[in-house]
Protein backbone atom coordinates (compact mmCIF):
# COMPACT_ATOMS: atom_id res chain seq x y z
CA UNK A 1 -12.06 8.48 17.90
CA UNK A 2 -11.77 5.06 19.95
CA UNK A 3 -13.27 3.50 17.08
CA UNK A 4 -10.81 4.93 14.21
CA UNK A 5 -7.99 3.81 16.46
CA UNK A 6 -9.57 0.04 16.93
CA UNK A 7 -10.31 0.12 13.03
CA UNK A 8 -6.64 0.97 12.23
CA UNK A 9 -5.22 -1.37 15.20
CA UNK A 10 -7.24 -4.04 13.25
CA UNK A 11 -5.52 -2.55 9.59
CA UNK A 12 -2.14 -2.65 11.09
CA UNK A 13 -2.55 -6.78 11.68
CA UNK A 14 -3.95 -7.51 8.54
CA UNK A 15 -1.21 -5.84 7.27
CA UNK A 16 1.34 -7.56 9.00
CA UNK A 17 -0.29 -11.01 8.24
CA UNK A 18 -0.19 -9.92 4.57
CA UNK A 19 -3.85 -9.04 3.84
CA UNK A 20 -3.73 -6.06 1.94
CA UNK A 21 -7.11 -5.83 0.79
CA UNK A 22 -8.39 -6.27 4.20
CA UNK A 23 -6.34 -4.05 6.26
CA UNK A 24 -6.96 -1.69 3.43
CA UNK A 25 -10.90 -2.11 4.15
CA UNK A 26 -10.31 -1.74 7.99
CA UNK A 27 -7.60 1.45 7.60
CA UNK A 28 -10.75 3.38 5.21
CA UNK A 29 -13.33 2.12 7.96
CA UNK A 30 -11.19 3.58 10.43
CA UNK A 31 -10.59 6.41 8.64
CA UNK A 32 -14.02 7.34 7.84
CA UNK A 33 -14.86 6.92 11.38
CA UNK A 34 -12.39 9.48 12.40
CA UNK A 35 -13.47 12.23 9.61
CA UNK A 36 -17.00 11.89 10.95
CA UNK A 37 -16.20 12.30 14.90
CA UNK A 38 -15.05 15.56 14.86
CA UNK A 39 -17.92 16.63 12.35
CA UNK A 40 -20.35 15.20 14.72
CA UNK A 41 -19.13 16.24 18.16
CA UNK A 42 -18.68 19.90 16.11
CA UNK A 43 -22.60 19.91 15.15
CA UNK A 44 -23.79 18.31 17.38
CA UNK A 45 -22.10 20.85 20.44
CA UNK A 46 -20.49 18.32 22.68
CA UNK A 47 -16.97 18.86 21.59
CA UNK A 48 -14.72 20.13 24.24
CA UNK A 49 -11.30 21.12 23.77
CA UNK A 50 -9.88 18.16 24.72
CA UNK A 51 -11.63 15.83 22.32
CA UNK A 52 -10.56 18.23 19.37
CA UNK A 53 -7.09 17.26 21.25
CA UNK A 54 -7.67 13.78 21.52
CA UNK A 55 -8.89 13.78 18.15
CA UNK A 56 -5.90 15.05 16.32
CA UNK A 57 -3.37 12.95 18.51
CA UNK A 58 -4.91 10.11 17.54
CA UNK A 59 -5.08 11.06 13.70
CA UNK A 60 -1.47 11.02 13.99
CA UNK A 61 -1.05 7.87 16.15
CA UNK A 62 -3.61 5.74 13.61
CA UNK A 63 -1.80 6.59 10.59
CA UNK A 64 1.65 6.19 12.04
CA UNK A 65 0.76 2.54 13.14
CA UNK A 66 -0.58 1.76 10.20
CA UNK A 67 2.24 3.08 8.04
CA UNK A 68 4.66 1.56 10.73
CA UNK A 69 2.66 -1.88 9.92
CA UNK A 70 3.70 -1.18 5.65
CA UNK A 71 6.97 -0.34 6.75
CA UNK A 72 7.74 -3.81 8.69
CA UNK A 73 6.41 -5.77 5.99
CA UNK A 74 9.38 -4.51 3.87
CA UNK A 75 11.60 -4.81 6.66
CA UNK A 76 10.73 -8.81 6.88
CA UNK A 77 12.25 -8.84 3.14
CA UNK A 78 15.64 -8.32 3.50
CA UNK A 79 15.94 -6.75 -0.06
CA UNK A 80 12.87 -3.78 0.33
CA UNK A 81 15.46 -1.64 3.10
CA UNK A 82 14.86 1.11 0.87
CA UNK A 83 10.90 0.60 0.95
CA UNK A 84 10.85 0.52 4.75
CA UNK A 85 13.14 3.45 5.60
CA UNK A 86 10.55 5.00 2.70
CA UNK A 87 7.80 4.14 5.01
CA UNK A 88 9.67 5.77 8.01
CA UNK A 89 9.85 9.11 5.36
CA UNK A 90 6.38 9.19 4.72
CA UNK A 91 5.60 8.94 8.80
CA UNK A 92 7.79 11.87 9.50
CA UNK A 93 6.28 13.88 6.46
CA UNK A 94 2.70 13.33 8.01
CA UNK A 95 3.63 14.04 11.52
CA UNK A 96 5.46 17.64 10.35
CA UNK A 97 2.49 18.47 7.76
CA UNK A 98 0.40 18.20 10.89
CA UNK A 99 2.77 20.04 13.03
CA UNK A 100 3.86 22.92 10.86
CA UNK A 101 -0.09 23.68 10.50
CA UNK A 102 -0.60 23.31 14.30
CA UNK A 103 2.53 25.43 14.94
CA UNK A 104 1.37 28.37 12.42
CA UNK A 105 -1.88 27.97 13.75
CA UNK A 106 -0.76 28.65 17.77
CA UNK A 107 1.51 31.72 16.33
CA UNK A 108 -1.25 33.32 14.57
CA UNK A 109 -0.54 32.60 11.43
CA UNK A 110 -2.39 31.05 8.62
CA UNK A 111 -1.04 27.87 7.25
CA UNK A 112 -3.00 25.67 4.78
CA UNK A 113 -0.58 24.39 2.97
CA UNK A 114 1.07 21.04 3.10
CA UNK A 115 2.32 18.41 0.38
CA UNK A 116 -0.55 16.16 1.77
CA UNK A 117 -3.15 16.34 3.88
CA UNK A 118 -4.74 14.11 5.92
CA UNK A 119 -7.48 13.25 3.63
CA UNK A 120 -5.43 12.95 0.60
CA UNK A 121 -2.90 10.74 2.50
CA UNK A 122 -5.92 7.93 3.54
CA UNK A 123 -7.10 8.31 -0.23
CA UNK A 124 -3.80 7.07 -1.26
CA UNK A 125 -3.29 4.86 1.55
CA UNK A 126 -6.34 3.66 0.91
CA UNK A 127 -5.75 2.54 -2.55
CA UNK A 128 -1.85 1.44 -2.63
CA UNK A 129 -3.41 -1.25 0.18
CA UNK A 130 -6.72 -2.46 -1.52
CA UNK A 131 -4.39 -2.52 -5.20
CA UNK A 132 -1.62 -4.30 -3.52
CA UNK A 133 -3.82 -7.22 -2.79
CA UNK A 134 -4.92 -7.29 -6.33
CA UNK A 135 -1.66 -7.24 -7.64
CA UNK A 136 -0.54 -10.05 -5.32
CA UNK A 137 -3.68 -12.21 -6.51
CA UNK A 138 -2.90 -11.76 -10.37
CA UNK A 139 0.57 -12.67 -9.52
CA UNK A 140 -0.88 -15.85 -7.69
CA UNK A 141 -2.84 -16.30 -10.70
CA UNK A 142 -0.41 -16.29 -12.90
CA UNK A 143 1.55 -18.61 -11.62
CA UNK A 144 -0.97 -21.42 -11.04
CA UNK A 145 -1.77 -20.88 -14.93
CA UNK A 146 1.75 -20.52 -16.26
CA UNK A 147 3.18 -24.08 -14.87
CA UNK A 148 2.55 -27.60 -16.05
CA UNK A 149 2.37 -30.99 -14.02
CA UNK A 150 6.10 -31.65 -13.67
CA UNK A 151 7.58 -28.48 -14.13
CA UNK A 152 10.68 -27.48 -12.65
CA UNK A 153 10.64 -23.96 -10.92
CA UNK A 154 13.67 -22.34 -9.86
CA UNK A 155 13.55 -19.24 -7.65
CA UNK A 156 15.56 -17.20 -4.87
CA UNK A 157 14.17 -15.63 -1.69
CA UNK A 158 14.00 -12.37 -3.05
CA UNK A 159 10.73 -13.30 -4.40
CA UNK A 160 7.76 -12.04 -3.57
CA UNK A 161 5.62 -13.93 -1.20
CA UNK A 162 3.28 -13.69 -3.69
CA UNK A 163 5.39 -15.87 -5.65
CA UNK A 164 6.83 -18.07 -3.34
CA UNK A 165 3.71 -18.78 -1.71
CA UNK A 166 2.20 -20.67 -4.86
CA UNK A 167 5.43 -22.40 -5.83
CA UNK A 168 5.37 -23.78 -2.23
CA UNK A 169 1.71 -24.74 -2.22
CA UNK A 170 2.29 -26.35 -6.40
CA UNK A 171 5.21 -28.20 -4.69
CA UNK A 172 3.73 -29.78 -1.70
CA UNK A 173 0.75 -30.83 -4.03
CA UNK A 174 3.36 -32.39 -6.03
CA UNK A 175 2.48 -30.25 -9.19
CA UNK A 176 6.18 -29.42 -9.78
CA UNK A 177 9.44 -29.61 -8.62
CA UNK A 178 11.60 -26.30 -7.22
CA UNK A 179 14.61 -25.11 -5.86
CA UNK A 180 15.74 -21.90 -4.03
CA UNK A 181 18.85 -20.61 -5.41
CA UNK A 182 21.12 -18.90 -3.17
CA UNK A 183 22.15 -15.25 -4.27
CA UNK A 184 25.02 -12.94 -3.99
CA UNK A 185 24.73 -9.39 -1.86
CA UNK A 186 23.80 -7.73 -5.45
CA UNK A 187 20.69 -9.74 -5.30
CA UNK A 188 21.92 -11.34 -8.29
CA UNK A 189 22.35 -15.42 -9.13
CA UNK A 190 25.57 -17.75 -10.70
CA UNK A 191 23.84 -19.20 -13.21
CA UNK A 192 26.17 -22.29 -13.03
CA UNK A 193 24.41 -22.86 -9.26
């Protein structure tokens, strides 16, 4: 259990720093090492009561950082609101899929249902973090490919860092020239700026 918790500690940083791919490797780690705890202290007959208690309190805590990590990325860029308060929708739907079942469970009744359960929500976890790195590469790609040696790039902060990050790096190198354009609350541009 410590173990899951370090491995999704670590995830939640990466995140934050903007490394997708390798939070997304230390969130499955994690992940994996949680699965197999209970399994083993279950087969093994050393679980006790309170590690099946420890273990699902820190299911929830791991995946609530983790998701909390996702949801203050979008809340660094002003424009993804709607993306972080998502985030914040998707915490609360874990915690009461986990609590409804628990709930049932201590009235006697049988509950297996649930939009998503644990496992399905690290499988897609798991792959919206390892994808969004790719996605940011290609873009990063892209953009090294697509300009020329004297170019003129003009862009707004609304970007992506993915796409800022290149132009910035193209521009200090001296590759091409570019300008932030300021932008109205809409999000959108003047084009006589």
């Amino acid at each position: 259990s410590m173990t899951g918790l370090i491995g999704n500690l670590v995830a939640a940083v990466l995140i934050t720093q903007e490394l997708f791919f390798l939070g997304g490797l230390a969130f499955i780690a994690g992940s994996v090492m949680d699965t197999l705890d209970g399994r083993y202290s279950r087969m093994s007959g050393k679980g006790t009561l309170f590690g099946a208690f420890l273990d699902s309190t820190l299911d929830r805590v791991e995946e609530g950082i983790v998701l909390t990590a996702i949801a203050w990325y979008f809340a660094e860029k002003d424009a993804d609101a709607v993306a972080a308060a998502a985030c914040v929708f998707v915490v609360l739907g874990s915690l009461m899929v986990s609590y409804t079942r628990a709930r049932a469970e201590a009235l006697g009744v049988e509950c297996k249902v649930g939009i998503a359960t644990r496992p399905v929500r690290v499988v897609i976890l798991s792959i919206g973090l390892v994808f969004a790195a790719n996605a940011s590469d290609a873009l990063n790609i892209l953009i090294q490919r697509i300009v020329r040696r004297g170019d003129h790039v003009v862009s707004t902060r609304l970007e992506h860092n993915s796409v800022l990050r290149p132009l910035y790096v193209l521009e200090d190198d001296g590759v091409i020239t570019h300008d932030l354009v300021p932008f109205d609350g809409d999000g959108f541009v003047e084009p006589d700026e």
